[in-house]
N, C-alpha and C. Protein backbone atom coordinates (compact mmCIF):
# COMPACT_ATOMS: atom_id res chain seq x y z
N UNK A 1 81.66 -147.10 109.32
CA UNK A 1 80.98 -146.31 110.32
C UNK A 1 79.48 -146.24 110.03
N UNK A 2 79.08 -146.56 108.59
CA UNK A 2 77.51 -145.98 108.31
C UNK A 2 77.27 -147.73 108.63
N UNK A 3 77.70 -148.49 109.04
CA UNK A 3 77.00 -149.68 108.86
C UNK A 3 76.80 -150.29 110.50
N UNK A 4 77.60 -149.65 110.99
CA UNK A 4 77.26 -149.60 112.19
C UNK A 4 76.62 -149.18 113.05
N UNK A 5 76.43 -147.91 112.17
CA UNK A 5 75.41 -146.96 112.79
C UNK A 5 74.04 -147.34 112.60
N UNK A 6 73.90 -148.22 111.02
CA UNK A 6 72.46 -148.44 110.39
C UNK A 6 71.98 -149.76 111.68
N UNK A 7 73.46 -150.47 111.65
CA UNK A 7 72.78 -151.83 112.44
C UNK A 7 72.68 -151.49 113.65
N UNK A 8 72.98 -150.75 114.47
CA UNK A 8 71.97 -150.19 115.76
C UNK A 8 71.14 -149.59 115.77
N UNK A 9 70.83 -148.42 115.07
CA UNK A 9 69.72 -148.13 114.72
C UNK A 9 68.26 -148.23 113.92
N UNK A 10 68.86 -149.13 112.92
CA UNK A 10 68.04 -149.59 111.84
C UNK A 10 67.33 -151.35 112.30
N UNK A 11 68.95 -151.79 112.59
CA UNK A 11 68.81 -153.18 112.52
C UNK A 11 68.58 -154.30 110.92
N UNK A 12 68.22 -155.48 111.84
CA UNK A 12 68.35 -156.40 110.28
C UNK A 12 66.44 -155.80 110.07
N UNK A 13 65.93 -155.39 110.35
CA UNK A 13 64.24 -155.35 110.24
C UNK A 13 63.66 -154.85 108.63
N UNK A 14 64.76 -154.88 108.04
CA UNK A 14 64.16 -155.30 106.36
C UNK A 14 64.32 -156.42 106.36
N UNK A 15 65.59 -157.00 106.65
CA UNK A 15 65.91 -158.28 106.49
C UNK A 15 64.33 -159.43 107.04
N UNK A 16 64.19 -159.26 108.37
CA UNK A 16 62.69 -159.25 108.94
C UNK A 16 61.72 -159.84 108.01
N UNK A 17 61.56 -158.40 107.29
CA UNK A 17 60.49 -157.99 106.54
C UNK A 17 60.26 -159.68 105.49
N UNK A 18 61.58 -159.62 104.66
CA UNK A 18 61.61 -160.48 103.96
C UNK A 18 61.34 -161.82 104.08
N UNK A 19 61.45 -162.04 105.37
CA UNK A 19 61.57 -163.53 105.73
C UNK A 19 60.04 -164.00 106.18
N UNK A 20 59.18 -162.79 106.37
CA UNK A 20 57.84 -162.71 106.69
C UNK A 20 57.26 -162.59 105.31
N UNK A 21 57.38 -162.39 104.77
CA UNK A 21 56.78 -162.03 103.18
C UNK A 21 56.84 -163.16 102.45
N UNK A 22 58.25 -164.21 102.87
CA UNK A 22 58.55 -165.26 102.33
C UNK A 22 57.85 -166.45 103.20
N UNK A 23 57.20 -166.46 104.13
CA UNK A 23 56.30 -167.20 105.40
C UNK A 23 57.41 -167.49 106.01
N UNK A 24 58.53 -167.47 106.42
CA UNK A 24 59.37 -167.89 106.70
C UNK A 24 59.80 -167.65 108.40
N UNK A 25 58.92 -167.99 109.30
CA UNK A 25 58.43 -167.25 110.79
C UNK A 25 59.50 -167.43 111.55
N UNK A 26 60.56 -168.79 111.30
CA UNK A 26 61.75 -169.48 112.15
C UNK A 26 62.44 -168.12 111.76
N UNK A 27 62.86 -168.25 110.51
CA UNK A 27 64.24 -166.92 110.36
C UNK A 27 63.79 -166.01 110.61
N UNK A 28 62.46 -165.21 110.40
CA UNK A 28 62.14 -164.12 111.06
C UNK A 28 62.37 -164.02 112.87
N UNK A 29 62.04 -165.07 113.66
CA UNK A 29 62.63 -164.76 115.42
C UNK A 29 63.79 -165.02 115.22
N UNK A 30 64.76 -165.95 114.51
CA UNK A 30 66.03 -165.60 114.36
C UNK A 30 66.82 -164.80 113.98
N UNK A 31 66.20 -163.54 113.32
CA UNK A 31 66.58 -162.36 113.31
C UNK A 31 66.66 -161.36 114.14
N UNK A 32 65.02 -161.69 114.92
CA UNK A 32 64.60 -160.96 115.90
C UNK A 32 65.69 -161.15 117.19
N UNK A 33 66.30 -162.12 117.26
CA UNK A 33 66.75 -162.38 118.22
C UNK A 33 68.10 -161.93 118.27
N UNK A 34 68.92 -161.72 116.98
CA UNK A 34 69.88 -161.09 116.64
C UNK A 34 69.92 -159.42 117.21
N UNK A 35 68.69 -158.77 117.59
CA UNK A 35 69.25 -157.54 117.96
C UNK A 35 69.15 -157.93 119.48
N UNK A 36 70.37 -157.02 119.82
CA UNK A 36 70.61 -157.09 121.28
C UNK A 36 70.32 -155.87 122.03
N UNK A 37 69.98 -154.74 121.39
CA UNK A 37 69.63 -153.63 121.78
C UNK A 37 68.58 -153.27 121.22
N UNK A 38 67.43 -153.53 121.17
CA UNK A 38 66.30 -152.33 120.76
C UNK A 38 65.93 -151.34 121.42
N UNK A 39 66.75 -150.66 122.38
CA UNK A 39 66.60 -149.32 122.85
C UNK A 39 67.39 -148.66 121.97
N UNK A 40 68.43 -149.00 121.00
CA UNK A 40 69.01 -148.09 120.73
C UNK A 40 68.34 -147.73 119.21
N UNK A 41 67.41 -148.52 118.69
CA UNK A 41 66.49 -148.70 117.19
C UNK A 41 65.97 -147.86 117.16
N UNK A 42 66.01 -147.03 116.11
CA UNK A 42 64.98 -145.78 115.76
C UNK A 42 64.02 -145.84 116.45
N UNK A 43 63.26 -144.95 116.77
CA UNK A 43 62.00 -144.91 117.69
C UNK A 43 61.05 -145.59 116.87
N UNK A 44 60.57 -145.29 115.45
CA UNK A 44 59.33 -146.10 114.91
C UNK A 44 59.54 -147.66 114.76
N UNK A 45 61.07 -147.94 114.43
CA UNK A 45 61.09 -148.76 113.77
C UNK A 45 61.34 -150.01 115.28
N UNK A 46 61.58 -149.14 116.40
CA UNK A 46 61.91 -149.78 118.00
C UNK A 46 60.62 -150.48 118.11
N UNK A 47 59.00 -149.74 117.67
CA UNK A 47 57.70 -149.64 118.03
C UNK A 47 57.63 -151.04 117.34
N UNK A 48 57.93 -151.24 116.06
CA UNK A 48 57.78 -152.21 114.51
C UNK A 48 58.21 -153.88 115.13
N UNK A 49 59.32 -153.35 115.75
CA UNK A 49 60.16 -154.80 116.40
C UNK A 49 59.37 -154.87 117.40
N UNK A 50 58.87 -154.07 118.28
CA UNK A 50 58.35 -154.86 119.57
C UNK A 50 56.85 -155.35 118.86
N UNK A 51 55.90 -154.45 118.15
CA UNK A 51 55.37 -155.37 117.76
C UNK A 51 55.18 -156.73 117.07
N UNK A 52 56.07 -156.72 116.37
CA UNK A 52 56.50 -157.77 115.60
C UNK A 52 56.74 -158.99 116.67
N UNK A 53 57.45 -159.06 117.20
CA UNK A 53 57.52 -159.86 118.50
C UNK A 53 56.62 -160.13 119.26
N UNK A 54 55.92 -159.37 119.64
CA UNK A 54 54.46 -159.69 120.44
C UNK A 54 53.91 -160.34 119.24
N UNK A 55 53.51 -160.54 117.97
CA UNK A 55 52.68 -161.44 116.84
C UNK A 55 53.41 -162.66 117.08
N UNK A 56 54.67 -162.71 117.37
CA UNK A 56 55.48 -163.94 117.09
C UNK A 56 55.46 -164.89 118.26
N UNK A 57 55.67 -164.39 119.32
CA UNK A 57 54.82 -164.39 120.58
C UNK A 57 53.62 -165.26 120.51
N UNK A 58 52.39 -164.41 120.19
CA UNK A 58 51.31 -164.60 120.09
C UNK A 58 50.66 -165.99 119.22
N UNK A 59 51.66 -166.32 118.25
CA UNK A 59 51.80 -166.99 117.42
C UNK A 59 51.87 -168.46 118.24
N UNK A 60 53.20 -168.52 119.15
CA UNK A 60 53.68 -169.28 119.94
C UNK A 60 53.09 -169.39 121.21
N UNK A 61 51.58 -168.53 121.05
CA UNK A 61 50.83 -168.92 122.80
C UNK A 61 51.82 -168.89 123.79
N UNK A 62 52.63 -167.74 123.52
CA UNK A 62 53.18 -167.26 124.97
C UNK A 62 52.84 -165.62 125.18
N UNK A 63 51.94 -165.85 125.71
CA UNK A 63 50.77 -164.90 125.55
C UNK A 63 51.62 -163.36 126.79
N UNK A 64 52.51 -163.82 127.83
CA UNK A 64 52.35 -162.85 128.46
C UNK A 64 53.79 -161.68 127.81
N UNK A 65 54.48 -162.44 127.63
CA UNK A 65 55.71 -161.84 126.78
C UNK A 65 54.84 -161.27 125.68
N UNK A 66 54.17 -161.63 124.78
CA UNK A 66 53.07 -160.97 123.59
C UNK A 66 52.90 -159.63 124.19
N UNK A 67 51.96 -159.80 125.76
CA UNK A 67 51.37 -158.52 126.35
C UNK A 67 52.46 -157.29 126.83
N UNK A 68 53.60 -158.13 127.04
CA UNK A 68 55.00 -157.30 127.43
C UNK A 68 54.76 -156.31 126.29
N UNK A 69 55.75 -157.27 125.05
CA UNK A 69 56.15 -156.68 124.03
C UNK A 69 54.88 -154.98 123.52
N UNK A 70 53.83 -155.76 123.54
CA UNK A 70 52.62 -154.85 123.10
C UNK A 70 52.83 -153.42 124.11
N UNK A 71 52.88 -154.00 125.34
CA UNK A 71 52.41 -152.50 125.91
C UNK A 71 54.16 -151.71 125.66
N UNK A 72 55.72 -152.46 125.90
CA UNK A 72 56.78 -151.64 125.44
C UNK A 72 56.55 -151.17 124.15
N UNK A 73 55.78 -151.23 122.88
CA UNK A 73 55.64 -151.00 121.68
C UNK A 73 54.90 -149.68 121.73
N UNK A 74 54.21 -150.11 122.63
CA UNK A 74 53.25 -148.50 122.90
C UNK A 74 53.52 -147.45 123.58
N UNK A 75 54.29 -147.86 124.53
CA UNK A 75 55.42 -147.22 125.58
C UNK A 75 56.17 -146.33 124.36
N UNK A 76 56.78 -147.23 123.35
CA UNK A 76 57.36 -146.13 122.63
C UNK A 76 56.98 -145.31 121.62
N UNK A 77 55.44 -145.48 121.43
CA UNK A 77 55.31 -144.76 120.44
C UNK A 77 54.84 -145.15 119.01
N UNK A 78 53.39 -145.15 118.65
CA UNK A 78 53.42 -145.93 117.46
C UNK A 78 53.19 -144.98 116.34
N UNK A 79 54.30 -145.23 115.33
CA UNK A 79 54.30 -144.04 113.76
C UNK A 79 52.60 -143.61 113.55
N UNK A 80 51.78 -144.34 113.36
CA UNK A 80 50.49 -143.88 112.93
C UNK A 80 49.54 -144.31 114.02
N UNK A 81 48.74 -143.94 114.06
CA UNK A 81 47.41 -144.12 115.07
C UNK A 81 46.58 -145.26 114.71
N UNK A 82 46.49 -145.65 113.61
CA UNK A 82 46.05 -147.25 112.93
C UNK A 82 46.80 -148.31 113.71
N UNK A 83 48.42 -148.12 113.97
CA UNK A 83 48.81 -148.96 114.46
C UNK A 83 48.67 -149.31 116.33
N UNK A 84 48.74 -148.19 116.67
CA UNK A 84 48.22 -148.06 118.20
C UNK A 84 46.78 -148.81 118.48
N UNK A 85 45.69 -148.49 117.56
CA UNK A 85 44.64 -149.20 117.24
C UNK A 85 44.62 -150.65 117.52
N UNK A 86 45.73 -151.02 116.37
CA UNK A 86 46.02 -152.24 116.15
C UNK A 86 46.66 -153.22 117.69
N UNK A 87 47.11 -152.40 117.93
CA UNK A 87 47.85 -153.31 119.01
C UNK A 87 46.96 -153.22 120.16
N UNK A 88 45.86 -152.20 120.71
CA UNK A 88 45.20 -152.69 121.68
C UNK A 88 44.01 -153.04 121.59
N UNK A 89 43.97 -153.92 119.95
CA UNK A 89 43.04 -154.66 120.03
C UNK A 89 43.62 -155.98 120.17
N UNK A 90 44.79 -155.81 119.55
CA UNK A 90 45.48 -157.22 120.03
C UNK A 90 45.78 -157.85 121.87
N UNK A 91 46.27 -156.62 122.66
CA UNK A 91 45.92 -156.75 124.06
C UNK A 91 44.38 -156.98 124.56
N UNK A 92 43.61 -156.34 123.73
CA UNK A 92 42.14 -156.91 124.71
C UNK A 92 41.90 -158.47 124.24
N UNK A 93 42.52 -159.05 122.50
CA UNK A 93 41.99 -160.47 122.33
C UNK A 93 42.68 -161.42 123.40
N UNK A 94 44.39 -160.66 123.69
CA UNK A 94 45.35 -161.35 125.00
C UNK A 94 44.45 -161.13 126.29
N UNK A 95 43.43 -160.22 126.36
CA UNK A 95 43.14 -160.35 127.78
C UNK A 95 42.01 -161.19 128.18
N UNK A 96 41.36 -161.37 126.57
CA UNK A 96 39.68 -162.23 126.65
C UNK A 96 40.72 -163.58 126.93
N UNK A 97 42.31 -164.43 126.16
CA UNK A 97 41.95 -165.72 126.30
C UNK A 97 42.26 -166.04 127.72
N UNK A 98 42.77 -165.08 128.10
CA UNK A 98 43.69 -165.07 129.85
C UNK A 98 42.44 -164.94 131.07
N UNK A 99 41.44 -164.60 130.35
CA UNK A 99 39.98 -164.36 130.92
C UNK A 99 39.80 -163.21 131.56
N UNK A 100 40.42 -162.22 131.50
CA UNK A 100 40.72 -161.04 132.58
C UNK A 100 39.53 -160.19 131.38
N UNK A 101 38.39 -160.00 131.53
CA UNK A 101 37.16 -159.59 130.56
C UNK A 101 37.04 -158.06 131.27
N UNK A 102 37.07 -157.59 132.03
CA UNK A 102 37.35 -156.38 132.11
C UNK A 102 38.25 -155.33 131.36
N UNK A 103 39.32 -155.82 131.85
CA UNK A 103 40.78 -155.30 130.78
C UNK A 103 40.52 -155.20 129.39
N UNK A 104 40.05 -156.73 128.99
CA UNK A 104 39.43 -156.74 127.73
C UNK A 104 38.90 -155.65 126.78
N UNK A 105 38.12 -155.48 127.72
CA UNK A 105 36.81 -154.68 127.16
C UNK A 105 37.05 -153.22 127.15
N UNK A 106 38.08 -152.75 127.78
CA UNK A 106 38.61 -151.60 128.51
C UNK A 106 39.54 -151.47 126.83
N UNK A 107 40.40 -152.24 126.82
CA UNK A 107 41.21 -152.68 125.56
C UNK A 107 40.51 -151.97 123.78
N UNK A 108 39.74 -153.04 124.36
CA UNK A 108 38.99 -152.93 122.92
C UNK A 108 37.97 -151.71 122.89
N UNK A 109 37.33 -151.17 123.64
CA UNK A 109 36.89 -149.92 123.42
C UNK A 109 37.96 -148.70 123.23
N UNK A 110 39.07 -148.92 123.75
CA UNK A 110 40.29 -148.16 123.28
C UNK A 110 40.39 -148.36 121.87
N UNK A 111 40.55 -149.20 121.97
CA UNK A 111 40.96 -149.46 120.17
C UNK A 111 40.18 -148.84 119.01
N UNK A 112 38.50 -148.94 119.45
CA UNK A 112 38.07 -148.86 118.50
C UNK A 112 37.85 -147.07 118.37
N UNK A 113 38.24 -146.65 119.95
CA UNK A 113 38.18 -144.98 119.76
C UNK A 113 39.03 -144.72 118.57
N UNK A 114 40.34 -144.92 119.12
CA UNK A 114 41.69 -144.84 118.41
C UNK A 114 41.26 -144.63 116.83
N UNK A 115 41.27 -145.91 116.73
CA UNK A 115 40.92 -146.15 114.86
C UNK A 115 41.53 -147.69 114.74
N UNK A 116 41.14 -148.05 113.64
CA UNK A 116 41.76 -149.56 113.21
C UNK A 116 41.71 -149.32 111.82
N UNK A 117 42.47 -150.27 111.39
CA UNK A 117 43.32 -149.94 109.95
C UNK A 117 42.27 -150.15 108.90
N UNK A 118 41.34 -151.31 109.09
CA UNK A 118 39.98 -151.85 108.07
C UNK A 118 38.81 -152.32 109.28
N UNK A 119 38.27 -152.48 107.64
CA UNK A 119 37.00 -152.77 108.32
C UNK A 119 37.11 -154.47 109.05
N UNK A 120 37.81 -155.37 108.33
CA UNK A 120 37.87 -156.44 109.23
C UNK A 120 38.29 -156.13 110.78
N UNK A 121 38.95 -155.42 110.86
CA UNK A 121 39.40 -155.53 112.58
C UNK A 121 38.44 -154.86 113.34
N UNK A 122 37.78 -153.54 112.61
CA UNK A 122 37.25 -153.06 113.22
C UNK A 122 35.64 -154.07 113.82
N UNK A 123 35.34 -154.86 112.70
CA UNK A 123 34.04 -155.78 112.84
C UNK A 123 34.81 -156.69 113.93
N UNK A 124 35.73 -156.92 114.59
CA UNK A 124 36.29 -158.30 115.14
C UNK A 124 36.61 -157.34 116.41
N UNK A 125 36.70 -156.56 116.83
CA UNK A 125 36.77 -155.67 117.76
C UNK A 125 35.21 -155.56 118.73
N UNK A 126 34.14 -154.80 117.80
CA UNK A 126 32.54 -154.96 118.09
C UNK A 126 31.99 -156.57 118.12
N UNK A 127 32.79 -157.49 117.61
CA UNK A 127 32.15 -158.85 117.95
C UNK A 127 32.50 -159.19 119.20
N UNK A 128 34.07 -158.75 119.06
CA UNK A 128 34.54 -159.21 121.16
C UNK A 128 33.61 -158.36 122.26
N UNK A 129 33.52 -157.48 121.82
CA UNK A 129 32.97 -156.65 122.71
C UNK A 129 31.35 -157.01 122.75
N UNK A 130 30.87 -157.12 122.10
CA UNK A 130 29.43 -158.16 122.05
C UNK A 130 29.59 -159.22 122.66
N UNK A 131 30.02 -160.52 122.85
CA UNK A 131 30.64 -161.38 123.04
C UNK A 131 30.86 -161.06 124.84
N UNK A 132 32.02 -159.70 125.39
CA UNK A 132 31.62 -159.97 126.13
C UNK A 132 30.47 -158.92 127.05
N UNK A 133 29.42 -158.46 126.20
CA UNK A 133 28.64 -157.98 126.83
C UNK A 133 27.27 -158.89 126.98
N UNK A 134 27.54 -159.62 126.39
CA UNK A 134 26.62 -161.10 126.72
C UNK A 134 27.18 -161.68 127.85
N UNK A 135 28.35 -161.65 127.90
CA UNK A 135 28.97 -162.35 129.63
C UNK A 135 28.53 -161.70 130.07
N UNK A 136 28.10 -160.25 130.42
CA UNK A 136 28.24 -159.64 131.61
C UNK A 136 26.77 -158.78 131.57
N UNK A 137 25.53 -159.76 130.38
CA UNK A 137 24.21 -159.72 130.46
C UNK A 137 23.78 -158.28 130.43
N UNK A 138 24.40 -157.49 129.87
CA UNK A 138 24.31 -156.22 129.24
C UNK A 138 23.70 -156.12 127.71
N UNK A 139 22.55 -157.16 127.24
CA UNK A 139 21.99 -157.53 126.27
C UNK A 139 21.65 -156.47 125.25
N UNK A 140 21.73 -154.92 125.51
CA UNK A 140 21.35 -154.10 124.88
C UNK A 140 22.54 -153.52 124.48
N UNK A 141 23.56 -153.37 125.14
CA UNK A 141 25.07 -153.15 124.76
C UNK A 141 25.84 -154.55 123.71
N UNK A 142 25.33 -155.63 124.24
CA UNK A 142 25.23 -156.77 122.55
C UNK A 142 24.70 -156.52 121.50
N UNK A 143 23.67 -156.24 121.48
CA UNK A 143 22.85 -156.29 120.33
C UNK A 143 23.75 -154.85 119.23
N UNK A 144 23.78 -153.40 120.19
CA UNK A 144 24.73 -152.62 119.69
C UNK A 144 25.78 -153.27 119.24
N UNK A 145 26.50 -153.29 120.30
CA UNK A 145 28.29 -153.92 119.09
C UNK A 145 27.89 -154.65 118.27
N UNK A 146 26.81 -155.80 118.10
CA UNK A 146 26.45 -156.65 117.01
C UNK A 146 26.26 -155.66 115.90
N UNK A 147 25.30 -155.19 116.27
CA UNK A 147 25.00 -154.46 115.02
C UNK A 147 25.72 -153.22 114.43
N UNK A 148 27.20 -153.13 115.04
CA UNK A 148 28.16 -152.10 114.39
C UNK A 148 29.05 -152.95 113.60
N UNK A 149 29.23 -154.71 114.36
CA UNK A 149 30.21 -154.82 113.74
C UNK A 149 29.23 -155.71 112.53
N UNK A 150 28.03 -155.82 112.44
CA UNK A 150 27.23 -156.34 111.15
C UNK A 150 27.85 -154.90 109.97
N UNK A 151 27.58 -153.67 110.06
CA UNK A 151 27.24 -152.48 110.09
C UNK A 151 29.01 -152.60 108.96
N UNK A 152 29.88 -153.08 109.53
CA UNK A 152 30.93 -152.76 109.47
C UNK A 152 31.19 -153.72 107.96
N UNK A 153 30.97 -154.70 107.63
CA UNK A 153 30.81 -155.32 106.54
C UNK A 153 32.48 -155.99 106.17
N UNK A 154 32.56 -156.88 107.17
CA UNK A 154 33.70 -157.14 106.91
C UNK A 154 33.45 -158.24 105.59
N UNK A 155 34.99 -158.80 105.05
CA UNK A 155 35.35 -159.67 103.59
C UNK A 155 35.95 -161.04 104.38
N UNK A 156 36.19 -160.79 105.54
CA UNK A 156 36.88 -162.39 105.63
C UNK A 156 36.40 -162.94 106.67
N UNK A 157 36.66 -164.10 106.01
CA UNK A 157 35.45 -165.43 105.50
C UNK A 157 35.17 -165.64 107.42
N UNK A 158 36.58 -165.70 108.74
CA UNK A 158 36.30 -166.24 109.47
C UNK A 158 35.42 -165.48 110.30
N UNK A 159 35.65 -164.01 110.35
CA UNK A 159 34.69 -163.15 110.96
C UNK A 159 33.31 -162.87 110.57
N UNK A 160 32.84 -163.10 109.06
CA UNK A 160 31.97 -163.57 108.87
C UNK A 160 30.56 -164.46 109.03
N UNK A 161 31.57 -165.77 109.47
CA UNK A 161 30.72 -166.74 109.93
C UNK A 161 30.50 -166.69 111.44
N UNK A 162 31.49 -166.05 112.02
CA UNK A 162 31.02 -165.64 113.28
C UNK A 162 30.12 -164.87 113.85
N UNK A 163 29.73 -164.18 112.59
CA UNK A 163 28.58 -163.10 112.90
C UNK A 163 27.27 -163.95 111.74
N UNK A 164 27.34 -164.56 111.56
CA UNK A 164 26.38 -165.44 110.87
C UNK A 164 25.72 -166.31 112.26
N UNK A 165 26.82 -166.76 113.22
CA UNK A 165 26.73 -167.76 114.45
C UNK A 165 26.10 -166.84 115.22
N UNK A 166 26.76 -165.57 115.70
CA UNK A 166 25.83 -164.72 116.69
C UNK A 166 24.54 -164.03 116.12
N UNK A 167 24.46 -164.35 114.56
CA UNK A 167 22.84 -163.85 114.32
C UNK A 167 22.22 -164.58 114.62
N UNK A 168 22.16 -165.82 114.64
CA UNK A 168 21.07 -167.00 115.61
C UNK A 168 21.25 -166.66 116.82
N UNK A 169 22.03 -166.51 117.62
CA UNK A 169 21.85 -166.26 118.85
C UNK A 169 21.48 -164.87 119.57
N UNK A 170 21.48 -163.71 118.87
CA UNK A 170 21.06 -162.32 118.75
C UNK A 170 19.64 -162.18 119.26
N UNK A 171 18.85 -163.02 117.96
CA UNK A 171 17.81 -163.26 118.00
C UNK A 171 16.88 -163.28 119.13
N UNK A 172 17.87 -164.25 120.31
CA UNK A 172 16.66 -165.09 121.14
C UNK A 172 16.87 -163.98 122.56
N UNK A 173 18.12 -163.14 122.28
CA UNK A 173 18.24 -162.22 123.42
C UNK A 173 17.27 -161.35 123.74
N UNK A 174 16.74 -161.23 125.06
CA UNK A 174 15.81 -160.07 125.48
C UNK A 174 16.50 -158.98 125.64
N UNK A 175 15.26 -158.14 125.00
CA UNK A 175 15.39 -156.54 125.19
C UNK A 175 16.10 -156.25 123.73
């Protein structure tokens, strides 16, 4: 009876855990795919799987199932506010590649109210949003997010050089 109860409510999502820890991304959606009910999954751990799925998703450039999963994840509720963070910054990067730059931006200023977990996301958040306030020639609202997410001092290496790329181009912007 307790194992039945754990595997509807709990699920295999240690099991999950492991197979992600191990890089192991095939057995991880083959796990994922093993629950047939995630309405009936603990509420945090319901939030954990749908995100998890939207990365896996996302992974696999099937971008709108990603955006599903993300907003049911939020629908239910995310354990900490870092993670809510997290995920609608992940919907505004789904909405910049889909081109919908409004939503985007709508997204990612959510996010960064919210909170984000480090300073890398938070610098990769103010770069999109720079990024697209140069689309939409709001040059003084660039130069800001530039200089929050300079401000922000991220460690990895790819966001880095991206803000190394928009300091040459910073430069030549008026105003």
């Amino acid at each position: 009876l307790i194992f039945v109860f754990a595997h509807f409510f709990i699920g295999p999502m240690s099991l999950i855990q492991g197979y992600i820890e191990a890089g192991d991304m095939e057995g991880a959606q083959k796990m994922l795919e093993r629950v047939k009910y995630p309405r009936l999954l603990y509420k945090p751990i319901r939030s954990s799987y749908y995100m998890l799925r939207a990365n896996l998703s996302t992974m696999n450039n099937d971008l709108d199932k990603a955006e599903a999963d993300l907003r049911k994840g939020l629908e239910t509720g995310m354990p900490e506010k870092e993670y809510e963070g997290t995920a609608y910054l992940q919907l505004g990067t789904i909405s910049m590649q889909k081109g919908n730059m409004k939503e985007a931006y709508e997204q990612l200023r959510k996010a960064i109210k919210i909170g984000l977990p480090d300073k890398n996301n938070a610098a990769a958040a103010y770069l999109y949003l720079s990024n697209i306030s140069v689309q939409r020639r709001d040059f003084r609202g660039a130069k800001m997010y530039f200089s929050k997410a300079k401000s922000s001092k991220p460690t990895e290496k790819q966001i880095v050089s991206q803000l190394q790329e928009m300091e040459k181009y910073m430069s030549r912007l008026p105003g």
